[in-house]
Structures are given as structure tokens and as C-alpha cells.
PDB file of N, CA and C in Angstrom:
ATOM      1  N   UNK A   1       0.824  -1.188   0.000  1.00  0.00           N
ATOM      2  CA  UNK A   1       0.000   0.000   0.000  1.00  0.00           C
ATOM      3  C   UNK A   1       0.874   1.261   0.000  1.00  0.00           C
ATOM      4  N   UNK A   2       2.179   1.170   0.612  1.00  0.00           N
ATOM      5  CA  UNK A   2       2.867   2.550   0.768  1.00  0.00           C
ATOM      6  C   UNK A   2       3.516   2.726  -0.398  1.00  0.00           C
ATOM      7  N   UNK A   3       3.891   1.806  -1.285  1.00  0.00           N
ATOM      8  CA  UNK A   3       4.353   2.243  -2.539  1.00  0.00           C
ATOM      9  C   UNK A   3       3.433   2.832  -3.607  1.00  0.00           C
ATOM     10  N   UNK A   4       2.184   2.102  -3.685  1.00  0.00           N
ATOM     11  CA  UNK A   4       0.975   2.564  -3.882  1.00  0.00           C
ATOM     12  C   UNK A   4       0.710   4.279  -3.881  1.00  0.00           C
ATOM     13  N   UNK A   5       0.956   4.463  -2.785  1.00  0.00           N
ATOM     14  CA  UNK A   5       0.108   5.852  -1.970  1.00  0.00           C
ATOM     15  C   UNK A   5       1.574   6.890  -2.676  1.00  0.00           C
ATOM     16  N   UNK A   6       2.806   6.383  -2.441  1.00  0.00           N
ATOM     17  CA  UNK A   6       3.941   7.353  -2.892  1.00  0.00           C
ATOM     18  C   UNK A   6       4.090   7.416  -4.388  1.00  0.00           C
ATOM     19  N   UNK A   7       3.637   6.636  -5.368  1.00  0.00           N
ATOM     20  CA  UNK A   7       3.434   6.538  -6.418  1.00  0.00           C
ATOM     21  C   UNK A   7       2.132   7.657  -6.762  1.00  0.00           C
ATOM     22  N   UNK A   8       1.001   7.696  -6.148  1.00  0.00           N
ATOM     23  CA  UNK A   8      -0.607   9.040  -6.496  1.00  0.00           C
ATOM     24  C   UNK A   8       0.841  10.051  -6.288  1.00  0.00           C
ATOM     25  N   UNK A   9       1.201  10.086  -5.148  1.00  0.00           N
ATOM     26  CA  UNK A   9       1.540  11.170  -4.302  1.00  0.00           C
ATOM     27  C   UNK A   9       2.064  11.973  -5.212  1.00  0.00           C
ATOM     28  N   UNK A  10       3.282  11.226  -5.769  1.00  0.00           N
ATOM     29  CA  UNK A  10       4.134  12.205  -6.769  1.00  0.00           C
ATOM     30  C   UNK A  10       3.870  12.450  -7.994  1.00  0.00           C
ATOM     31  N   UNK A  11       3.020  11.505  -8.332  1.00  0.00           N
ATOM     32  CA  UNK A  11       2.262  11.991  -9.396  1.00  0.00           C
ATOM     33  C   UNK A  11       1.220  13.527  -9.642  1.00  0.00           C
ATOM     34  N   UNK A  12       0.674  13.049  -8.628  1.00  0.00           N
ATOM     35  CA  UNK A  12      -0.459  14.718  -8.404  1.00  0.00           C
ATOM     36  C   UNK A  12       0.037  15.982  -8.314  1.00  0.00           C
ATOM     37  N   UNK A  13       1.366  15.156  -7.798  1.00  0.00           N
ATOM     38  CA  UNK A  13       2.416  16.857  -8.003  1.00  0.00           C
ATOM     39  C   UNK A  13       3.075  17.165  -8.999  1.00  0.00           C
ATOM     40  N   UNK A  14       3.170  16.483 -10.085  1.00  0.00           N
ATOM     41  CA  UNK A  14       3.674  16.555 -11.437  1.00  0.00           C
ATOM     42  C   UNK A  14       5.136  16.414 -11.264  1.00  0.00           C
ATOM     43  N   UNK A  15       5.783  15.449 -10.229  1.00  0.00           N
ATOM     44  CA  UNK A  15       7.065  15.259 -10.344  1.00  0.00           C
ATOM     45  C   UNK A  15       7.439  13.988 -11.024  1.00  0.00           C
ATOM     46  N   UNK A  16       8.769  14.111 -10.933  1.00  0.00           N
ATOM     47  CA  UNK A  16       9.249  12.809 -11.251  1.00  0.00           C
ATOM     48  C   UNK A  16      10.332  12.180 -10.061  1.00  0.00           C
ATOM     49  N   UNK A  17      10.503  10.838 -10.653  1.00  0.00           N
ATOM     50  CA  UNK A  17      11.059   9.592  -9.599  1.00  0.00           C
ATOM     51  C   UNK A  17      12.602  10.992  -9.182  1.00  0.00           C
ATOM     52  N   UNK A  18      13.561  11.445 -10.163  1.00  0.00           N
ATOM     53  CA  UNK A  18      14.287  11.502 -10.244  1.00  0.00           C
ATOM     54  C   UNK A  18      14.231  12.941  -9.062  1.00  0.00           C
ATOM     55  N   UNK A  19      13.407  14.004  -9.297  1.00  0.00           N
ATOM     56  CA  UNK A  19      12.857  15.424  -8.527  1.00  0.00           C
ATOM     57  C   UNK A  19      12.718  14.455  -7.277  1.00  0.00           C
ATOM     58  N   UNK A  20      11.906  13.789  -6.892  1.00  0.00           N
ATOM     59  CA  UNK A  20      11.786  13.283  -5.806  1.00  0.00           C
ATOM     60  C   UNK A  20      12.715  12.170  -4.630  1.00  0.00           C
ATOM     61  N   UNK A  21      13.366  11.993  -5.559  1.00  0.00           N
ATOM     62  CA  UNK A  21      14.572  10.959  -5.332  1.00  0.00           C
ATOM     63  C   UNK A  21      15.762  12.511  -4.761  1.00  0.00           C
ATOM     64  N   UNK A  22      15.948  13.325  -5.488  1.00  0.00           N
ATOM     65  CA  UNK A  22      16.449  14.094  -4.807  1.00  0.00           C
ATOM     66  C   UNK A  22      16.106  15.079  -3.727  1.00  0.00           C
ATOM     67  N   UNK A  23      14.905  14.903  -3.236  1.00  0.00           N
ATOM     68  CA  UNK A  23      13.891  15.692  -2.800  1.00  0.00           C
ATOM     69  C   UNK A  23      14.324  14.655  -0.925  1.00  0.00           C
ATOM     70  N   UNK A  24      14.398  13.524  -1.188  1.00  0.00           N
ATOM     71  CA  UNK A  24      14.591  12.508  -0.411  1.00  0.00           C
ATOM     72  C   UNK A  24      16.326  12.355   0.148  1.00  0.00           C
ATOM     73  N   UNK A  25      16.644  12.721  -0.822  1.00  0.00           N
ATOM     74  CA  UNK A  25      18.209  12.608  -0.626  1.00  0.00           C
ATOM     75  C   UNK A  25      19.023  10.969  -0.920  1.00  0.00           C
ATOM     76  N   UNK A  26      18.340  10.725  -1.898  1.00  0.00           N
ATOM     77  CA  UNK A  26      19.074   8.948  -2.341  1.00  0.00           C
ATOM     78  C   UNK A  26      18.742   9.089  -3.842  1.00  0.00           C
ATOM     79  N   UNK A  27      19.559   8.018  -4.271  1.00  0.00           N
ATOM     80  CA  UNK A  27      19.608   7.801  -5.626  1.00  0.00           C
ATOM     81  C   UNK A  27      18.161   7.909  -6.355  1.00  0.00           C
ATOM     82  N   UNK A  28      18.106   7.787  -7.098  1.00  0.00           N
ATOM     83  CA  UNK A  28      16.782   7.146  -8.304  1.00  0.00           C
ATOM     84  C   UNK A  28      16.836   5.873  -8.177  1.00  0.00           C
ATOM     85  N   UNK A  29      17.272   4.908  -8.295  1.00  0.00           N
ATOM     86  CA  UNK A  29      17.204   3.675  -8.372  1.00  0.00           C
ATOM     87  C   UNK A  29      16.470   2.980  -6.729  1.00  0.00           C
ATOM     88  N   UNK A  30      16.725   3.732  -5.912  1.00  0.00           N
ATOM     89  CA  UNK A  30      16.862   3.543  -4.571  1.00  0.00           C
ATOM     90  C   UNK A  30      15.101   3.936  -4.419  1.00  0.00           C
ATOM     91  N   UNK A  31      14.848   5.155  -5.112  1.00  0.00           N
ATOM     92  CA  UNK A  31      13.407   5.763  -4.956  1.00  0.00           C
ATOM     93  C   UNK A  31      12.362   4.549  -5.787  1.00  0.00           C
ATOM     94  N   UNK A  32      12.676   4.227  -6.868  1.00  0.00           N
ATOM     95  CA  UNK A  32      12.241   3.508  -7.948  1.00  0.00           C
ATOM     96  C   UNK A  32      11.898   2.032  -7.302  1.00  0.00           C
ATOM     97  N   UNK A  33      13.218   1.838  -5.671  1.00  0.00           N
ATOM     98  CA  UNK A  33      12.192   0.917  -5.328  1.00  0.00           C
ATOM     99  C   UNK A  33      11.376   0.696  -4.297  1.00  0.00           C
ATOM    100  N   UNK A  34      10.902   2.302  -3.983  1.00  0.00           N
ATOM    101  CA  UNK A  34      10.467   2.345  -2.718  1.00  0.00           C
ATOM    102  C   UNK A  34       8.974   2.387  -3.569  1.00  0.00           C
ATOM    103  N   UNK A  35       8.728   2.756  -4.727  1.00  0.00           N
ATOM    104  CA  UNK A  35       7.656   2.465  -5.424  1.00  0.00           C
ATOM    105  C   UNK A  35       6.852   1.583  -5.917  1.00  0.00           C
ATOM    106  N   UNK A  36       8.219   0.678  -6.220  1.00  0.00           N
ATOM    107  CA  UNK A  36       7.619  -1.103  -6.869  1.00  0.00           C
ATOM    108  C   UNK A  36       7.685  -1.683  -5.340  1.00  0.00           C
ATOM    109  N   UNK A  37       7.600  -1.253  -4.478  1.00  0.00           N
ATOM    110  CA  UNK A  37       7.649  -2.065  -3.525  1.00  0.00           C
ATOM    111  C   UNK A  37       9.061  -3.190  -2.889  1.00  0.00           C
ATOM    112  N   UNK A  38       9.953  -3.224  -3.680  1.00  0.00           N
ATOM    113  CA  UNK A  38      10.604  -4.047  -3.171  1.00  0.00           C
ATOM    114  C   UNK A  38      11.861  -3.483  -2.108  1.00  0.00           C
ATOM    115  N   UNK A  39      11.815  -1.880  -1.664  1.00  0.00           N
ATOM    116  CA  UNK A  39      12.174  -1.821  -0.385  1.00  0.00           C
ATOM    117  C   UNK A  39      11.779  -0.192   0.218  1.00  0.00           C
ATOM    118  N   UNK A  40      11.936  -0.250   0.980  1.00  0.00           N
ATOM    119  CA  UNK A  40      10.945   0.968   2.223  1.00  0.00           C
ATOM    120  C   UNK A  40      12.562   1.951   1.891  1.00  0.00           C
ATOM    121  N   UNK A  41      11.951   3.143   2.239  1.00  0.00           N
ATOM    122  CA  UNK A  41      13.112   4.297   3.130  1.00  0.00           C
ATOM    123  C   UNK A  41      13.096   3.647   4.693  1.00  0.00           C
ATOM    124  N   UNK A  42      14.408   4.785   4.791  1.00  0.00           N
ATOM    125  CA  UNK A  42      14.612   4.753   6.197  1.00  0.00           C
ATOM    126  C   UNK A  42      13.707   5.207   7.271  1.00  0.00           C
ATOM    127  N   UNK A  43      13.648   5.553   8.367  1.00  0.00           N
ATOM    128  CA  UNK A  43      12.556   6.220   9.275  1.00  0.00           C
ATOM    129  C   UNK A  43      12.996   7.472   8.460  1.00  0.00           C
ATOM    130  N   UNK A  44      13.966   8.088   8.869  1.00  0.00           N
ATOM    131  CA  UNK A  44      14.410   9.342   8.531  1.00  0.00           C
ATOM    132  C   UNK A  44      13.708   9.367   7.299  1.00  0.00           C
ATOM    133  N   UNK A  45      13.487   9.137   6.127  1.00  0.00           N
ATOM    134  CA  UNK A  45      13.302   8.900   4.854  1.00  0.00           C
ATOM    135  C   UNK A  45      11.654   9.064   4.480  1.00  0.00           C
ATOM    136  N   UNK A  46      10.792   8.579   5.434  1.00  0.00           N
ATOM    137  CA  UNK A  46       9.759   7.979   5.793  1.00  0.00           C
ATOM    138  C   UNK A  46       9.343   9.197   5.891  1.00  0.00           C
ATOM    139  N   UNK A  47       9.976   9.678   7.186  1.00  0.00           N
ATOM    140  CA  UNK A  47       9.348  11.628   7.564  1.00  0.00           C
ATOM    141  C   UNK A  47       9.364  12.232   6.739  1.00  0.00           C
ATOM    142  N   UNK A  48      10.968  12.303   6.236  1.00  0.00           N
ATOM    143  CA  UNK A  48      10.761  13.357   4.949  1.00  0.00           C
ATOM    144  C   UNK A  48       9.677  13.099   4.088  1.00  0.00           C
ATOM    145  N   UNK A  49       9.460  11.883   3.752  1.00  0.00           N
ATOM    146  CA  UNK A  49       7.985  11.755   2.731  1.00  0.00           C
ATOM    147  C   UNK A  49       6.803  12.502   3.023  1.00  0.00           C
ATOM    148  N   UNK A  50       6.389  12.168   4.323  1.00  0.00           N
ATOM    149  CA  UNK A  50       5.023  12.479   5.052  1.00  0.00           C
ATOM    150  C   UNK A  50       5.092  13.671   5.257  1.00  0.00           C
ATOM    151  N   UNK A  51       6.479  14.973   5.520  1.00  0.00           N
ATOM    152  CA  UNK A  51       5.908  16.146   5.596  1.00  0.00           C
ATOM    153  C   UNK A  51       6.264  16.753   4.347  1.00  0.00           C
ATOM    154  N   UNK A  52       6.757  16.272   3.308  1.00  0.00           N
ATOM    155  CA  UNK A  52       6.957  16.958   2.050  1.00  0.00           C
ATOM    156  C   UNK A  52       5.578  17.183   1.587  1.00  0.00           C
ATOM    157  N   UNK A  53       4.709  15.644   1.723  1.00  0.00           N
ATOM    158  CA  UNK A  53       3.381  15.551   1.234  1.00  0.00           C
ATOM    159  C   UNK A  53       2.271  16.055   1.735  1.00  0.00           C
ATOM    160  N   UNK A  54       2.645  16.552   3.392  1.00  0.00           N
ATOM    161  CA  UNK A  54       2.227  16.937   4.792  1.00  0.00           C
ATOM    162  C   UNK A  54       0.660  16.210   4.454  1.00  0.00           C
ATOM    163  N   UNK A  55       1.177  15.039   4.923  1.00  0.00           N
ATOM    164  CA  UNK A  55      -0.266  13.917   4.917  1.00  0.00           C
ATOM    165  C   UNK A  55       0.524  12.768   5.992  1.00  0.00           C
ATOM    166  N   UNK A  56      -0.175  12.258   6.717  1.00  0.00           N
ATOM    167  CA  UNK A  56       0.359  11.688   7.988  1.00  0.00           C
ATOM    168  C   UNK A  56       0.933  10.265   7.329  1.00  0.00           C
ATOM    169  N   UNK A  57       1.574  10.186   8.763  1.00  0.00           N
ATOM    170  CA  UNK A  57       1.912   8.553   8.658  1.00  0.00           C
ATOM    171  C   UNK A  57       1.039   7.551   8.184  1.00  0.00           C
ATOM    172  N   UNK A  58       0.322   7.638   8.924  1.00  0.00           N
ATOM    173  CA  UNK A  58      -1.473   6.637   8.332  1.00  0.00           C
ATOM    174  C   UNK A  58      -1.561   6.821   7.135  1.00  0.00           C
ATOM    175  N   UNK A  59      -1.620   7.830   6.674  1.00  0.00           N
ATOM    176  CA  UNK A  59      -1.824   7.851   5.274  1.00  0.00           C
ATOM    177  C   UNK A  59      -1.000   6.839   4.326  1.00  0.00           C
ATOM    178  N   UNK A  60       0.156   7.123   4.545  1.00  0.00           N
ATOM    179  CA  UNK A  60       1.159   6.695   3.463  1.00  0.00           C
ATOM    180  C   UNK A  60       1.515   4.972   3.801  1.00  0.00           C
ATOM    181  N   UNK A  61       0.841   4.462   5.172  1.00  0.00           N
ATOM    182  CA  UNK A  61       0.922   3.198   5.190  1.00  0.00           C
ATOM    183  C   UNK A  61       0.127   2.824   4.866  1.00  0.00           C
ATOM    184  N   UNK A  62      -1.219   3.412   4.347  1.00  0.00           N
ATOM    185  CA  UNK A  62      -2.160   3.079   4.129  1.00  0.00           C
ATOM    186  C   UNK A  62      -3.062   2.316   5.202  1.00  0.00           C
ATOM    187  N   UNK A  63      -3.067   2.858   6.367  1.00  0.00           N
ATOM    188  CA  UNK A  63      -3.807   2.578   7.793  1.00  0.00           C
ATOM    189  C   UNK A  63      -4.734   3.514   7.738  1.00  0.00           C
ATOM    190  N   UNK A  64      -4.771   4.724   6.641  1.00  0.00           N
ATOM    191  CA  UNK A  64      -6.318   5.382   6.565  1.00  0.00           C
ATOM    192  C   UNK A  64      -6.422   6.017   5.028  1.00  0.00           C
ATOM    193  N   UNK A  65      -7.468   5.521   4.685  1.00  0.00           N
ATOM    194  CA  UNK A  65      -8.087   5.688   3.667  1.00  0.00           C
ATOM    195  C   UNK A  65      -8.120   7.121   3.200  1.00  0.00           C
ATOM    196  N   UNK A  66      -8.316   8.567   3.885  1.00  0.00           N
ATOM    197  CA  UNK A  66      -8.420   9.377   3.559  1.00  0.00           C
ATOM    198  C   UNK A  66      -7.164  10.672   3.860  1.00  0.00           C
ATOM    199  N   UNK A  67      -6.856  11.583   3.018  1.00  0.00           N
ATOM    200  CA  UNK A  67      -5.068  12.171   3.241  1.00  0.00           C
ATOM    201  C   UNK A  67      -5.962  12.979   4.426  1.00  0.00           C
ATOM    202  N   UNK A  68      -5.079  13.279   5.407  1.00  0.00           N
ATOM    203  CA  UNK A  68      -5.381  14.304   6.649  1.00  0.00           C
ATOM    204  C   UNK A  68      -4.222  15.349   6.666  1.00  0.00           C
ATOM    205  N   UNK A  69      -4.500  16.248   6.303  1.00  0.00           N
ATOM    206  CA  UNK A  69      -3.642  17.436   6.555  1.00  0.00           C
ATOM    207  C   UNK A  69      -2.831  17.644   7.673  1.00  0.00           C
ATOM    208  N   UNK A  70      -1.573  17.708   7.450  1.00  0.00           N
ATOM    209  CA  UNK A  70      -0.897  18.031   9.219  1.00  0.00           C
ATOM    210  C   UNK A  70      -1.592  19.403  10.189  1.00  0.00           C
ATOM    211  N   UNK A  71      -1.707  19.983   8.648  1.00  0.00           N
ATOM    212  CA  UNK A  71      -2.098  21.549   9.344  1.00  0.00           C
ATOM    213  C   UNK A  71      -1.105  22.534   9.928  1.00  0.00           C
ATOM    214  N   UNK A  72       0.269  22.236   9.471  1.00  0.00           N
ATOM    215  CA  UNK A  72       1.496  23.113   9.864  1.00  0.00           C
ATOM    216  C   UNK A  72       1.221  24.716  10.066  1.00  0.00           C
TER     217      UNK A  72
END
């Protein structure tokens, strides 16, 4: 589900793997497989996702169905 959810994510923003891969601070190849699923970011990695997107943790594990605004 979290590759899933980071895959809409960056899409809706009109980026790409490569903008976002640096956005994250790791390769492209590294981002490319946090998408197909075959491996997670770090915690550190994880945060940066959730407040770039500022949509919670739940969200992006897909433990809730709907994005919730942090509200920064």
C-alpha cells in the first residue's frame, strides 16, 4: 500500500522519480524501489515523505483511507 500511496503522491504533483529521489536525498534507483515495492526508506526517509506531502503517517501506510492534513 505505501508504494501505492507514494506513487498518487508524486504523481499529483507533477514530479518525477528523479525530482523526488532528490527531494529525499538517495539515488533514483533507490526511490524507484520504494515504489515497486521491493524496499521501504529509512525512518528518517519515511518523515521526509510524510511532511513533504504533509499527509500523515497513516496515510502513506495506508492505515487510513483518507489524506489528513498536518495543518502546519
Amino acid at each position: 500500500m505505501f508504494s501505492e500511496r507514494l506513487k498518487e503522491l508524486r504523481e499529483s504533483r507533477g514530479l518525477s522519480t528523479k525530482e523526488l529521489a532528490d527531494i529525499c536525498g538517495v539515488g533514483v534507483r533507490n526511490y524507484q524501489k520504494y515504489e515497486s515495492g521491493d524496499t521501504s526508506p529509512t525512518l528518517a526517509g519515511f518523515v521526509t515523505l510524510a511532511d513533504f506531502f504533509d499527509v500523515s503517517a497513516d496515510y502513506l501506510l495506508g492505515r487510513d483511507q483518507f489524506i489528513k492534513r498536518l495543518g502546519k
